[in-house]
PDB file of N, CA and C in Angstrom:
ATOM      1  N   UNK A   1     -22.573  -3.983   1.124  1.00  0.00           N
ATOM      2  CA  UNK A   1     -23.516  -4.883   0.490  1.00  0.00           C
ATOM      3  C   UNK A   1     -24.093  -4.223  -0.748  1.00  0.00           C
ATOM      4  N   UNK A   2     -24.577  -4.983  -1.793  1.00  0.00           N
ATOM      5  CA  UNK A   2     -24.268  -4.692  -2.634  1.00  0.00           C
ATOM      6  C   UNK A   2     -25.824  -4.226  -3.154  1.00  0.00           C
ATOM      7  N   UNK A   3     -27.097  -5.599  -2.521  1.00  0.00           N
ATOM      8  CA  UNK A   3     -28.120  -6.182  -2.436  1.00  0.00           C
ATOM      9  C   UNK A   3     -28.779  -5.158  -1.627  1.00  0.00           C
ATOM     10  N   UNK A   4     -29.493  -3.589  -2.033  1.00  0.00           N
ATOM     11  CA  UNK A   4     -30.303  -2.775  -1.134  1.00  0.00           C
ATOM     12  C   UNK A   4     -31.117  -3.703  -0.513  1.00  0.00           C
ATOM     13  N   UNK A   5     -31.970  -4.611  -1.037  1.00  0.00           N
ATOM     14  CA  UNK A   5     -33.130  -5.884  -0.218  1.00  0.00           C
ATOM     15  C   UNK A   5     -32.462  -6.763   0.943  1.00  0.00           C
ATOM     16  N   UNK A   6     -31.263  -6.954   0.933  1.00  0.00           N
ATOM     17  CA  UNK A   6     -30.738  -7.267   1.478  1.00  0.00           C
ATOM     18  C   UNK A   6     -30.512  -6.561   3.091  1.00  0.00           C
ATOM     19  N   UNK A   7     -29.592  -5.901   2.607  1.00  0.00           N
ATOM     20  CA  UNK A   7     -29.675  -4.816   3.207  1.00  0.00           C
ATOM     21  C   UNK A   7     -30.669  -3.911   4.578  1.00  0.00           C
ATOM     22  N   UNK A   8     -31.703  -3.589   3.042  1.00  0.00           N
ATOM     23  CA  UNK A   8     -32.848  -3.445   4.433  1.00  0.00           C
ATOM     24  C   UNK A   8     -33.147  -4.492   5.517  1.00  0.00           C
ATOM     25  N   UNK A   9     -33.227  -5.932   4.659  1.00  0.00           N
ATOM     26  CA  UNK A   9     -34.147  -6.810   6.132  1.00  0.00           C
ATOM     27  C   UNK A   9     -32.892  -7.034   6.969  1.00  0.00           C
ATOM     28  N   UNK A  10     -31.412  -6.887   6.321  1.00  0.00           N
ATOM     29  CA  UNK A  10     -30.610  -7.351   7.860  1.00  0.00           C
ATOM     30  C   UNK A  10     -31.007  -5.474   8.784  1.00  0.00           C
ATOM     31  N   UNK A  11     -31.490  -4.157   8.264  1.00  0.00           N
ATOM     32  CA  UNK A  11     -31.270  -3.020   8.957  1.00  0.00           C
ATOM     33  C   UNK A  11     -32.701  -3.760  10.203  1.00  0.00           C
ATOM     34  N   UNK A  12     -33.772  -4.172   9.199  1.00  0.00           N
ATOM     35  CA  UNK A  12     -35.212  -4.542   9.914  1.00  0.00           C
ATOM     36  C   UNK A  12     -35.149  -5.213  10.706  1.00  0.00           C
ATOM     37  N   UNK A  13     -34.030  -6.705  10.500  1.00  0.00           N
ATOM     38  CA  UNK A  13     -33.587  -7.649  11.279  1.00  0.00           C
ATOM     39  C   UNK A  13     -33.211  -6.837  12.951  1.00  0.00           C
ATOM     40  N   UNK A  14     -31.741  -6.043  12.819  1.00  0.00           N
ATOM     41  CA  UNK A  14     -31.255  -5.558  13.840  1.00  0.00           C
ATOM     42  C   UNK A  14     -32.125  -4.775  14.409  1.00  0.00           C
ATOM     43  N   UNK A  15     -32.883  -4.215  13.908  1.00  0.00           N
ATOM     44  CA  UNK A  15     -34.138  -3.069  14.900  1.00  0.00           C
ATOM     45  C   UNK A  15     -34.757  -3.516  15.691  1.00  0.00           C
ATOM     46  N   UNK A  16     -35.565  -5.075  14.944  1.00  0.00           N
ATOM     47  CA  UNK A  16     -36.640  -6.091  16.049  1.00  0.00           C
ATOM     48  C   UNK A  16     -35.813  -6.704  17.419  1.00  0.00           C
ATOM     49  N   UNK A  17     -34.461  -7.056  16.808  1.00  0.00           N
ATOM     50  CA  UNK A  17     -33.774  -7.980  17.625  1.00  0.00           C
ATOM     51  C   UNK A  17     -33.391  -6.912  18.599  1.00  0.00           C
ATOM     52  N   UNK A  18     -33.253  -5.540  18.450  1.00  0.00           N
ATOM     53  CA  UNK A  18     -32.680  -4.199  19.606  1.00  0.00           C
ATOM     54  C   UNK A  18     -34.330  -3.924  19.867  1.00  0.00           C
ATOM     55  N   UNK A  19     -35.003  -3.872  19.382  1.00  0.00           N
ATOM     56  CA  UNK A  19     -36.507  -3.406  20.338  1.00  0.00           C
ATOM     57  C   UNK A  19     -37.072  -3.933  20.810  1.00  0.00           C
ATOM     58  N   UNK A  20     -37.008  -5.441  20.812  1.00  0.00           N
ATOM     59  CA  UNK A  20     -36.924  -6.707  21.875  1.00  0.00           C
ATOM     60  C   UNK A  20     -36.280  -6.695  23.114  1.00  0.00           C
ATOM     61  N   UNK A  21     -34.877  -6.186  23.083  1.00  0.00           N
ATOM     62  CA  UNK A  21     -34.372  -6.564  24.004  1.00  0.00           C
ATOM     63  C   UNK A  21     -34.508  -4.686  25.084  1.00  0.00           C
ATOM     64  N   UNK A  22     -34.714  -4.196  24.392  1.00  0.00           N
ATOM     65  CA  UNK A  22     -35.587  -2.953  24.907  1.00  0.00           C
ATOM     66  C   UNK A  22     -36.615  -2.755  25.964  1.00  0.00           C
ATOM     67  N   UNK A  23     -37.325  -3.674  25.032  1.00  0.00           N
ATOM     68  CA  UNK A  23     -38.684  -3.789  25.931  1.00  0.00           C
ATOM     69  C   UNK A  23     -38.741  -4.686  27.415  1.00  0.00           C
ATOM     70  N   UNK A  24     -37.274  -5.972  26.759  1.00  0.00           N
ATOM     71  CA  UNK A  24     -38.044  -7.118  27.919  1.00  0.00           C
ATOM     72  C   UNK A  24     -36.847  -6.650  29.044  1.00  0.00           C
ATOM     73  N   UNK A  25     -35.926  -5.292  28.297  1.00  0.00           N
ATOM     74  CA  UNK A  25     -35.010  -4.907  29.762  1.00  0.00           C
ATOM     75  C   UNK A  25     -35.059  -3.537  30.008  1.00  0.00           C
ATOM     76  N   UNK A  26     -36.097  -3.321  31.199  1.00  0.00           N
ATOM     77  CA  UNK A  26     -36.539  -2.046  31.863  1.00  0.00           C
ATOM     78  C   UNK A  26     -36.136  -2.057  33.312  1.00  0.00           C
ATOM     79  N   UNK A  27     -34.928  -2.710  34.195  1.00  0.00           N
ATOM     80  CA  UNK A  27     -34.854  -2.522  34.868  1.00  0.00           C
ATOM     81  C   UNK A  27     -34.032  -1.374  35.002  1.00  0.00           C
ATOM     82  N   UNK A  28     -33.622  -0.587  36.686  1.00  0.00           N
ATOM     83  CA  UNK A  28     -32.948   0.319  36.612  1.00  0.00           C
ATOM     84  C   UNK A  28     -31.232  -0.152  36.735  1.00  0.00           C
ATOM     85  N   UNK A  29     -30.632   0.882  35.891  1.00  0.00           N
ATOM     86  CA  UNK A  29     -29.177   0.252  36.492  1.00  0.00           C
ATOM     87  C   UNK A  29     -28.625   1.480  36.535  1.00  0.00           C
ATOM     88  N   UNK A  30     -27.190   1.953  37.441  1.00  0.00           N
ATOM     89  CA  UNK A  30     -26.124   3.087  37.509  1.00  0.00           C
ATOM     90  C   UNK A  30     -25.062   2.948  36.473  1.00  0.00           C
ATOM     91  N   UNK A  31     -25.411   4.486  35.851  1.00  0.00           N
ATOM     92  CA  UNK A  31     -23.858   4.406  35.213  1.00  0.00           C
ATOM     93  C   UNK A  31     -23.309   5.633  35.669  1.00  0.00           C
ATOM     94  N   UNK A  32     -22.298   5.029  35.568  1.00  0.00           N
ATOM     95  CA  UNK A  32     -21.000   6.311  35.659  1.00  0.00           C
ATOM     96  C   UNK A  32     -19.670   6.555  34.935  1.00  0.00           C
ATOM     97  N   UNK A  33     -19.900   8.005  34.631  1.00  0.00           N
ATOM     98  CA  UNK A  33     -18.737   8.154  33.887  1.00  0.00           C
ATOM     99  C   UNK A  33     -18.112   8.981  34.454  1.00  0.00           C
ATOM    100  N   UNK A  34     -16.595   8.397  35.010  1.00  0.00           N
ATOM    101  CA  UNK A  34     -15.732   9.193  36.145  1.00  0.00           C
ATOM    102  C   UNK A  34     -16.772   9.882  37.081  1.00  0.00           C
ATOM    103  N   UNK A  35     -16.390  11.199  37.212  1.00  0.00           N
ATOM    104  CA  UNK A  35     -17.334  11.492  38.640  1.00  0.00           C
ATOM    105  C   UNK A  35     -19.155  11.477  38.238  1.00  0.00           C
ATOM    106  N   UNK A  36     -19.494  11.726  36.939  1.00  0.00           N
ATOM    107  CA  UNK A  36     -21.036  11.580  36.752  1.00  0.00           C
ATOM    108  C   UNK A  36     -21.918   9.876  36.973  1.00  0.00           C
ATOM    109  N   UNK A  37     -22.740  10.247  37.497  1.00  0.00           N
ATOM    110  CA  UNK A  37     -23.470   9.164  37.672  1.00  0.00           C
ATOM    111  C   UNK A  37     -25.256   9.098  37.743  1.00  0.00           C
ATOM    112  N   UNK A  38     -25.867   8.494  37.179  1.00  0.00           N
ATOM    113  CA  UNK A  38     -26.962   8.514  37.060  1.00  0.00           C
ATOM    114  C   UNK A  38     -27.706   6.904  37.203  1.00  0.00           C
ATOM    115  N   UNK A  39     -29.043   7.093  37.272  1.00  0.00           N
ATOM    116  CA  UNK A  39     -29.670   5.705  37.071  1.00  0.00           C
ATOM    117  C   UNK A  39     -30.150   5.746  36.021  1.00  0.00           C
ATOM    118  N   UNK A  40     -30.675   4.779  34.702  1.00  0.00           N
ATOM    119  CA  UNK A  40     -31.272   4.921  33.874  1.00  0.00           C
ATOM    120  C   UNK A  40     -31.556   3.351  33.832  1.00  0.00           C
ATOM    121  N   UNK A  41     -32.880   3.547  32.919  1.00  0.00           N
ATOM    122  CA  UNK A  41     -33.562   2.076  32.492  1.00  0.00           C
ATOM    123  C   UNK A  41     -32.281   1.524  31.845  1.00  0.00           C
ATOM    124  N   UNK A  42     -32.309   0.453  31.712  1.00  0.00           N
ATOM    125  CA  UNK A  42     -31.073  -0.448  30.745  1.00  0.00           C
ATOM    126  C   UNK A  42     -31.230  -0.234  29.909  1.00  0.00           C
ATOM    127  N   UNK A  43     -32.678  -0.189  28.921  1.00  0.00           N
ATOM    128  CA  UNK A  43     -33.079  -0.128  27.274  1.00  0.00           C
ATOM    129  C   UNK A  43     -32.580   1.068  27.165  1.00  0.00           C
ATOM    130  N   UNK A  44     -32.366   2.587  27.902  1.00  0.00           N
ATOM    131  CA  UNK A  44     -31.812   3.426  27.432  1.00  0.00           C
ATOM    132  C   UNK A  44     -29.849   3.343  26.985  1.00  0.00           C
ATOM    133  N   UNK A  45     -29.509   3.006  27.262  1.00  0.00           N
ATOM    134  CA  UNK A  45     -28.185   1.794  27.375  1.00  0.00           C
ATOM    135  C   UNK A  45     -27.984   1.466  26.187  1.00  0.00           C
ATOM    136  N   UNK A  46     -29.274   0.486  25.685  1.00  0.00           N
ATOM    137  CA  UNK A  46     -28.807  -0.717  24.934  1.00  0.00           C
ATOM    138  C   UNK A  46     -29.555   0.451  23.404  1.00  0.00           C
ATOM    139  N   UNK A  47     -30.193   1.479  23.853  1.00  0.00           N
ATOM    140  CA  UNK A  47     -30.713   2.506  22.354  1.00  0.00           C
ATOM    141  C   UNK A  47     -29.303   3.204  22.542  1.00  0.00           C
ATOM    142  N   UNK A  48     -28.886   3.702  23.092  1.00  0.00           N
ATOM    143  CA  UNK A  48     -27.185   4.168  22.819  1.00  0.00           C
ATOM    144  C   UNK A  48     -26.412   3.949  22.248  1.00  0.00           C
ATOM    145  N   UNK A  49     -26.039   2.290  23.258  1.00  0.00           N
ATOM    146  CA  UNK A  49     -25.246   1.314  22.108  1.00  0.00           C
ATOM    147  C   UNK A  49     -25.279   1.166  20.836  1.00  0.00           C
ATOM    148  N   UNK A  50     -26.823   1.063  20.593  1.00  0.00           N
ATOM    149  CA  UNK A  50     -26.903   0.586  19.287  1.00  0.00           C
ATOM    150  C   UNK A  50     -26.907   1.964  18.419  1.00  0.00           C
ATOM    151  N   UNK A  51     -27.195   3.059  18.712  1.00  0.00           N
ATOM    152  CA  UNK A  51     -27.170   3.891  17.801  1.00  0.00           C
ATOM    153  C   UNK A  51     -25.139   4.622  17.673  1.00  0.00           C
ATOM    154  N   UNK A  52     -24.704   4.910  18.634  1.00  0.00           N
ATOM    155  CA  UNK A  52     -23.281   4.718  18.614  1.00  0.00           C
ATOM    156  C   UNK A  52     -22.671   3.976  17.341  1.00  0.00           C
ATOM    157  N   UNK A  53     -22.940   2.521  17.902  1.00  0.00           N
ATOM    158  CA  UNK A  53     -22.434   1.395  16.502  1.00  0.00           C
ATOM    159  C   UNK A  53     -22.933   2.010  15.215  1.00  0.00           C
ATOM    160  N   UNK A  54     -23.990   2.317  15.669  1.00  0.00           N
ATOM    161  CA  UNK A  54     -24.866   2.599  13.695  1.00  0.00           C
ATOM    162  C   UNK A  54     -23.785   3.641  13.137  1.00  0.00           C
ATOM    163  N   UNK A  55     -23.658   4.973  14.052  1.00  0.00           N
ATOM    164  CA  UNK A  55     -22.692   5.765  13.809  1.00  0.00           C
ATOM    165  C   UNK A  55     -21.364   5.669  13.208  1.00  0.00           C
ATOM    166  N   UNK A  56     -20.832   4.788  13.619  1.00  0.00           N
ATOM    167  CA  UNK A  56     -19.939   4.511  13.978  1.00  0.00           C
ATOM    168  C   UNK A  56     -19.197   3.227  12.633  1.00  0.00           C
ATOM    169  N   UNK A  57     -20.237   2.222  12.252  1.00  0.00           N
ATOM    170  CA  UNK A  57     -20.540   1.803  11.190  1.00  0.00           C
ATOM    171  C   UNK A  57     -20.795   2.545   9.985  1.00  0.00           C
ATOM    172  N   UNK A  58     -21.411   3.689  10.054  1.00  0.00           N
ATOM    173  CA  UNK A  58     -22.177   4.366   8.776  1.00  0.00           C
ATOM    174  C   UNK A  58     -20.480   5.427   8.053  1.00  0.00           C
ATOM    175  N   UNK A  59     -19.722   5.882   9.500  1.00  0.00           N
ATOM    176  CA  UNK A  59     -18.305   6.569   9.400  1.00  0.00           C
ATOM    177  C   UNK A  59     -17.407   5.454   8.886  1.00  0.00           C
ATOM    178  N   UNK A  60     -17.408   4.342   9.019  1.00  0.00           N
ATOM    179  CA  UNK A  60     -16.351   2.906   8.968  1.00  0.00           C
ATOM    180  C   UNK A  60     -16.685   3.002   7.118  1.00  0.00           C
ATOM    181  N   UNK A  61     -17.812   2.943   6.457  1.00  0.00           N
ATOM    182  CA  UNK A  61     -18.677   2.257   5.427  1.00  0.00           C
ATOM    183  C   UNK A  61     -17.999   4.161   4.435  1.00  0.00           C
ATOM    184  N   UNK A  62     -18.422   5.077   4.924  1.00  0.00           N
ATOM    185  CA  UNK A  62     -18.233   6.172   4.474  1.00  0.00           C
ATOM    186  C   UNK A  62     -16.688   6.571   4.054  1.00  0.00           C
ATOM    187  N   UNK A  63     -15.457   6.511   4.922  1.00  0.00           N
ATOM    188  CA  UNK A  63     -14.259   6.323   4.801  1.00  0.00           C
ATOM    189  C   UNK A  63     -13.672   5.039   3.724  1.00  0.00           C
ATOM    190  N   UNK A  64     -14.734   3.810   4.129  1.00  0.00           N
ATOM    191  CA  UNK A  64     -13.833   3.117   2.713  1.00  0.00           C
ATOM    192  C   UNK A  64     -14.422   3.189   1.415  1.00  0.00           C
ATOM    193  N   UNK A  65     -15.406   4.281   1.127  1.00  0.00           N
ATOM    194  CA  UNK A  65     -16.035   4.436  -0.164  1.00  0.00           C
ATOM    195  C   UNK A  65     -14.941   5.509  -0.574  1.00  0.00           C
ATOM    196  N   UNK A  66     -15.055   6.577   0.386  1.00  0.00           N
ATOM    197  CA  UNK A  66     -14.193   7.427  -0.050  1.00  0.00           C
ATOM    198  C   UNK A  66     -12.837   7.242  -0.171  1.00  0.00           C
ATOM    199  N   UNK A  67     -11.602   6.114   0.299  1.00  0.00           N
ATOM    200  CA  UNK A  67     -10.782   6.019  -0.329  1.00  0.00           C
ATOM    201  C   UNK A  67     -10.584   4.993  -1.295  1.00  0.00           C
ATOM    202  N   UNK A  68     -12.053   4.361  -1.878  1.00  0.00           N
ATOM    203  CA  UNK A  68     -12.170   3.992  -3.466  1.00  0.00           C
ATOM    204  C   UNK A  68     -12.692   4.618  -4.421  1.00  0.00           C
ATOM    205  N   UNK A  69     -13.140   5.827  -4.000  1.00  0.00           N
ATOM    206  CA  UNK A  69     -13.184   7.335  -4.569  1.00  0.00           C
ATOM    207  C   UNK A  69     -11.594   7.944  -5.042  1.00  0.00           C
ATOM    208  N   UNK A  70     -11.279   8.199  -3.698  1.00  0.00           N
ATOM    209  CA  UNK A  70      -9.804   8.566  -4.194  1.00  0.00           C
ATOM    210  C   UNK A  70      -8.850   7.576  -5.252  1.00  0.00           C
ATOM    211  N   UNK A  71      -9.066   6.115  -5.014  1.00  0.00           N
ATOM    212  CA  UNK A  71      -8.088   5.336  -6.191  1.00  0.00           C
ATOM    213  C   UNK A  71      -8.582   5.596  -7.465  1.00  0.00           C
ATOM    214  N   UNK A  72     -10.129   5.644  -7.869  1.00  0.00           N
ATOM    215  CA  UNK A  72     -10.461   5.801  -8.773  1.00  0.00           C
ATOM    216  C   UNK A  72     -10.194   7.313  -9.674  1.00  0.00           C
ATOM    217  N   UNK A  73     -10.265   7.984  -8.620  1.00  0.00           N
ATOM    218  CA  UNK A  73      -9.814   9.342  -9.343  1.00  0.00           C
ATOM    219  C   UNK A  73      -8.229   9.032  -9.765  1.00  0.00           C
ATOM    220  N   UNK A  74      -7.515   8.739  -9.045  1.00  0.00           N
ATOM    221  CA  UNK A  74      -6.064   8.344  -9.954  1.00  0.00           C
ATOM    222  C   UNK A  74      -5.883   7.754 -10.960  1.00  0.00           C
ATOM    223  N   UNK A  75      -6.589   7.184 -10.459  1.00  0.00           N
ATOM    224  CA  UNK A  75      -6.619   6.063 -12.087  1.00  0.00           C
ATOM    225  C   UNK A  75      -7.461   6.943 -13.332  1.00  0.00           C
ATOM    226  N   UNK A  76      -7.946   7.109 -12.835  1.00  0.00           N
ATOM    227  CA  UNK A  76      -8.785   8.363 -14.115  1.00  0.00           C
ATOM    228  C   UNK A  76      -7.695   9.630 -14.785  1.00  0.00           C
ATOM    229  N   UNK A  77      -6.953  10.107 -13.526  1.00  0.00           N
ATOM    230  CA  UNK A  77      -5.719  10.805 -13.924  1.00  0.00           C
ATOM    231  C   UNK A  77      -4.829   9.717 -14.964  1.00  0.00           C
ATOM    232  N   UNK A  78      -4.319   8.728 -14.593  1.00  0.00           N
ATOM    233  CA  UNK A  78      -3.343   8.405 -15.719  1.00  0.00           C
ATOM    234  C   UNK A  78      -3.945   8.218 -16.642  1.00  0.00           C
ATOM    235  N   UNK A  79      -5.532   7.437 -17.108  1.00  0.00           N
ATOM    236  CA  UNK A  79      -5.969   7.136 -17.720  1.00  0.00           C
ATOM    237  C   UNK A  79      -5.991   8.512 -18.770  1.00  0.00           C
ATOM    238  N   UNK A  80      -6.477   9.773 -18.430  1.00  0.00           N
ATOM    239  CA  UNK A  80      -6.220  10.557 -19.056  1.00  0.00           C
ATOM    240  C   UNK A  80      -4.759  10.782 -19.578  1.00  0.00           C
ATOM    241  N   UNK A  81      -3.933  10.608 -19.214  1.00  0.00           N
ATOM    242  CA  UNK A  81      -2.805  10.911 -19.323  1.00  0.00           C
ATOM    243  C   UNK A  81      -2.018   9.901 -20.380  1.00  0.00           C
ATOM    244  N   UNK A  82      -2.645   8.576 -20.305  1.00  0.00           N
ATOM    245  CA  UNK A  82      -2.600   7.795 -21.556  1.00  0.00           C
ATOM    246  C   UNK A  82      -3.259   8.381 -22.597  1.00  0.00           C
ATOM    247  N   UNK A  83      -4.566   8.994 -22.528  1.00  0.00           N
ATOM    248  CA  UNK A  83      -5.161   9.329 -23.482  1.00  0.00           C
ATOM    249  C   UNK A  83      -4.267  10.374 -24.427  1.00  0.00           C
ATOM    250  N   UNK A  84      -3.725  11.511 -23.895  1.00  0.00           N
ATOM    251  CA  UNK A  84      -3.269  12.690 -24.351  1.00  0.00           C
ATOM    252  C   UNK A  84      -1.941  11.883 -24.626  1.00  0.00           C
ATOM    253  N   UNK A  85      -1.184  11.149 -24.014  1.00  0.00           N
ATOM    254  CA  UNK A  85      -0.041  10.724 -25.022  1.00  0.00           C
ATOM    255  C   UNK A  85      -0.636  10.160 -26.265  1.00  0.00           C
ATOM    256  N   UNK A  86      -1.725   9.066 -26.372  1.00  0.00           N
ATOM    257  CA  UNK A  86      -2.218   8.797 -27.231  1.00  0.00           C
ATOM    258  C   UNK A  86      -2.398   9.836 -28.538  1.00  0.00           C
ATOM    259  N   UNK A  87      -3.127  10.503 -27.877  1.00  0.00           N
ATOM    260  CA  UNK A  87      -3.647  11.606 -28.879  1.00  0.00           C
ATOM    261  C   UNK A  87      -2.248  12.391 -29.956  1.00  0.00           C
ATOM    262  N   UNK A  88      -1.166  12.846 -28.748  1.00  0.00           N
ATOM    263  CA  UNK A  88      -0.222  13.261 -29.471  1.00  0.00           C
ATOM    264  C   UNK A  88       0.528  12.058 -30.575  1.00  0.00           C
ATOM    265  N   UNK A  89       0.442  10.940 -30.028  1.00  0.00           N
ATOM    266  CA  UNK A  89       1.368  10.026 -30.864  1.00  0.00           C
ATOM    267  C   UNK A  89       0.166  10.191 -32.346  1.00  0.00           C
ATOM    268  N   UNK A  90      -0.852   9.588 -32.229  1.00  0.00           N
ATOM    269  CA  UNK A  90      -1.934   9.796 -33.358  1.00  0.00           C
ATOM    270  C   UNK A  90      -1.544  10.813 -34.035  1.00  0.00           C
ATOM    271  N   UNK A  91      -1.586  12.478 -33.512  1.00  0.00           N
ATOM    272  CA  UNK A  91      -1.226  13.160 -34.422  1.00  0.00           C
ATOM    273  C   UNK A  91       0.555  13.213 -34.939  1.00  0.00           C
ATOM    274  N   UNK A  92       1.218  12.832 -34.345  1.00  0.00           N
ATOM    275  CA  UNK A  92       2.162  12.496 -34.914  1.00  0.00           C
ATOM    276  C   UNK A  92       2.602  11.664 -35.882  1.00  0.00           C
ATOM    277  N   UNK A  93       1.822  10.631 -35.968  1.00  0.00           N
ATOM    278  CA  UNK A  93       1.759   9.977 -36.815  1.00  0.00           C
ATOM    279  C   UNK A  93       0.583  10.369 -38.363  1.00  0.00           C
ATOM    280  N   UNK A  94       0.056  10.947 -38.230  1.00  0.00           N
ATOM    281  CA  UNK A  94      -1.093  11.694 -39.217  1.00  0.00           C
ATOM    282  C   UNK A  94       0.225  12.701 -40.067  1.00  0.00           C
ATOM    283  N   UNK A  95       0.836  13.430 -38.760  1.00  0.00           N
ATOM    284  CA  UNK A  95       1.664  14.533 -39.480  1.00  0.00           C
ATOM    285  C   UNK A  95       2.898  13.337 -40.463  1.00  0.00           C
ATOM    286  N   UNK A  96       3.544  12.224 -39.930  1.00  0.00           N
ATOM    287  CA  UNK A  96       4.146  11.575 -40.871  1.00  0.00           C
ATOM    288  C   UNK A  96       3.758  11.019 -42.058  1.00  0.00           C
ATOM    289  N   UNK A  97       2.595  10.311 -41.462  1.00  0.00           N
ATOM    290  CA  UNK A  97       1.952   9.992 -43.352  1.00  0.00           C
ATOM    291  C   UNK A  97       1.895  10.795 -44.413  1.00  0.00           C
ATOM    292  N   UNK A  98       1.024  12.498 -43.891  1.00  0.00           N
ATOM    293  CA  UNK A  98       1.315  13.474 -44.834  1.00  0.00           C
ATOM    294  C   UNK A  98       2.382  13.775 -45.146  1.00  0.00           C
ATOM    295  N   UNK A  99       3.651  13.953 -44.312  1.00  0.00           N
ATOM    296  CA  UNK A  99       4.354  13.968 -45.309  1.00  0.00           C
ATOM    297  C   UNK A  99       5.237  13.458 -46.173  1.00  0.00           C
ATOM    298  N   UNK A 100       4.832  11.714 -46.041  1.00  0.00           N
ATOM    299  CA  UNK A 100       5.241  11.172 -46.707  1.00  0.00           C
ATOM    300  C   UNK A 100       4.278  10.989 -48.096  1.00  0.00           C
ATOM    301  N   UNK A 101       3.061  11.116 -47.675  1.00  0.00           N
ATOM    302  CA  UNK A 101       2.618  11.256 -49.339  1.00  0.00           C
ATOM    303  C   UNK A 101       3.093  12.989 -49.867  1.00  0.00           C
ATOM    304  N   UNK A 102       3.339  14.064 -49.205  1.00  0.00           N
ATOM    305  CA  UNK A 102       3.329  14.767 -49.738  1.00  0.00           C
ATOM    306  C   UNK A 102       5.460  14.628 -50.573  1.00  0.00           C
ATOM    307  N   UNK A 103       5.575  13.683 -50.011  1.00  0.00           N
ATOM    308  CA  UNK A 103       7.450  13.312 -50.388  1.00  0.00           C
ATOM    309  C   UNK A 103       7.160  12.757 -51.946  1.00  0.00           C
ATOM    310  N   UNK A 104       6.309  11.639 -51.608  1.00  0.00           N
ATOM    311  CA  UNK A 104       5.643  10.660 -53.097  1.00  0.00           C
ATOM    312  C   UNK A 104       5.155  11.581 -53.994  1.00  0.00           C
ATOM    313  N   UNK A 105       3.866  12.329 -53.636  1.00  0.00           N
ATOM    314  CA  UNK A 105       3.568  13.373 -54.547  1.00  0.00           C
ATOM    315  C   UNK A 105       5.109  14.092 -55.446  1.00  0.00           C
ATOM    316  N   UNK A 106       5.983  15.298 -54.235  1.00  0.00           N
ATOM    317  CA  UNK A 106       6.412  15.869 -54.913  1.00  0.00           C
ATOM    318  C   UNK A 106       7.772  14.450 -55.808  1.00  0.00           C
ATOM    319  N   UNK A 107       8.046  13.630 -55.363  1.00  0.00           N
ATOM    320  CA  UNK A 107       8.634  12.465 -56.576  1.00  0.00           C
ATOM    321  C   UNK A 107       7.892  12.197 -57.862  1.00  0.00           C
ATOM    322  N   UNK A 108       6.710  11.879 -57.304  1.00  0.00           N
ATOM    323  CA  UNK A 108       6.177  12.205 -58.939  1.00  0.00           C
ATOM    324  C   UNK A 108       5.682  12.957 -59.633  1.00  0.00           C
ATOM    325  N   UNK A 109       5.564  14.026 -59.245  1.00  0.00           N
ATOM    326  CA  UNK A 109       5.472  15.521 -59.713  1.00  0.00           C
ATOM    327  C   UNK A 109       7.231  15.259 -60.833  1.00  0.00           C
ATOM    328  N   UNK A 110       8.472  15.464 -59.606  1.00  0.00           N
ATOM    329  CA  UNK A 110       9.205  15.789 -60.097  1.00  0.00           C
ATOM    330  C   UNK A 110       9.325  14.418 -61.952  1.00  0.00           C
ATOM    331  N   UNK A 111       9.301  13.481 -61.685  1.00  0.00           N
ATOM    332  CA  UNK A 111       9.270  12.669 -62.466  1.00  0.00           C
ATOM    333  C   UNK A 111       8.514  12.622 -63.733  1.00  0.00           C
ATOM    334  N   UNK A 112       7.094  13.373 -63.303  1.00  0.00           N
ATOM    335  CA  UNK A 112       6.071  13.632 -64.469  1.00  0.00           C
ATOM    336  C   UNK A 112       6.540  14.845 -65.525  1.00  0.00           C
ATOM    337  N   UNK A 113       7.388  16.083 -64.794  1.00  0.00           N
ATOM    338  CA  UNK A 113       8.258  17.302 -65.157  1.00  0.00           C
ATOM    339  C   UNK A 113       9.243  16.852 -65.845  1.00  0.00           C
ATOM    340  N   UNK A 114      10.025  15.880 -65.534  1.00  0.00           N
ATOM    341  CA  UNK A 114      11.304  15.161 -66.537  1.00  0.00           C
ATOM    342  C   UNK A 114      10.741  14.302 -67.685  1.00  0.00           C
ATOM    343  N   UNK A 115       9.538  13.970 -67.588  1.00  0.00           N
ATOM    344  CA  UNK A 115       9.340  13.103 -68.892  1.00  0.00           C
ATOM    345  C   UNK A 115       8.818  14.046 -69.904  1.00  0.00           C
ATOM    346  N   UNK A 116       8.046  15.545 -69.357  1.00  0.00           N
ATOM    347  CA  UNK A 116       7.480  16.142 -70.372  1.00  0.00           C
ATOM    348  C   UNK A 116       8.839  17.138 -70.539  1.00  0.00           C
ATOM    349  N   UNK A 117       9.710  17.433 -70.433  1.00  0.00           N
ATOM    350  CA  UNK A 117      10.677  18.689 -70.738  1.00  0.00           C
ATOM    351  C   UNK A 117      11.535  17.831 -71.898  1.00  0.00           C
ATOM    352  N   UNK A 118      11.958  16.436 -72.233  1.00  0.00           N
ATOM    353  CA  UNK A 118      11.976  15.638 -72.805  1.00  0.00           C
ATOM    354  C   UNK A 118      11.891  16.027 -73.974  1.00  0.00           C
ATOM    355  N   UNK A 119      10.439  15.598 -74.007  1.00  0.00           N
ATOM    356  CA  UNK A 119       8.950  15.999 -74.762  1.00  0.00           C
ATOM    357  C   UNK A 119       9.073  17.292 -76.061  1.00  0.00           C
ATOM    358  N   UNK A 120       9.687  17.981 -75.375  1.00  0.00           N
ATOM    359  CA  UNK A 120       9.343  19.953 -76.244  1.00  0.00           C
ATOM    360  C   UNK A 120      10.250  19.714 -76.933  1.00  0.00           C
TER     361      UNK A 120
END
């Protein structure tokens, strides 16, 4: 999202709507994982859940920035890489003009030399 205001009231949104259901569920329930087992309030449960997801969301959100991090850096590579061909063609072309005026020059150099030897 793009909209930080946004943003926050859906984060504010999900907090009320998880500390609601927190409060109005305090009974006890068993969990078990393979041989561990415990009792705990449910709201401890449902603050798990939800922080898990947050986790879990925040890694999802983090991974696809970073591989539009990574496209962008490629693209920045060729982009450079246009640049520096650029650059060389530019000076390649700078080096042709000179020496095509310096071709014109020495033509009329030579031309200005034949009209004055003429001359004497």
């Amino acid at each position: 999202m793009r909209n930080p205001n946004l943003t926050l009231g859906l984060i504010v949104l999900l907090l009320a709507v998880a500390a609601t259901t927190w409060v109005q569920n305090t009974q006890s329930v068993d969990f078990q994982f393979m041989t561990f087992s415990v009792q705990l309030p449910s709201s401890v449960l449902y603050i798990l859940q939800f922080v898990l997801g947050a986790v879990a969301a925040e890694r999802a959100i983090f991974f696809l920035n970073r591989k539009k991090q990574v496209k962008s850096g490629k693209i920045q590579v060729e982009w450079q890489k246009q640049d520096e061909k650029l650059i060389k063609e530019i000076t390649s072309d700078k080096e042709k003009q000179l020496e095509a005026k310096i071709a014109t020059l020495e033509a009329a150099l030579k031309q200005a030399l034949k009209k004055k030897e003429p001359s004497k």
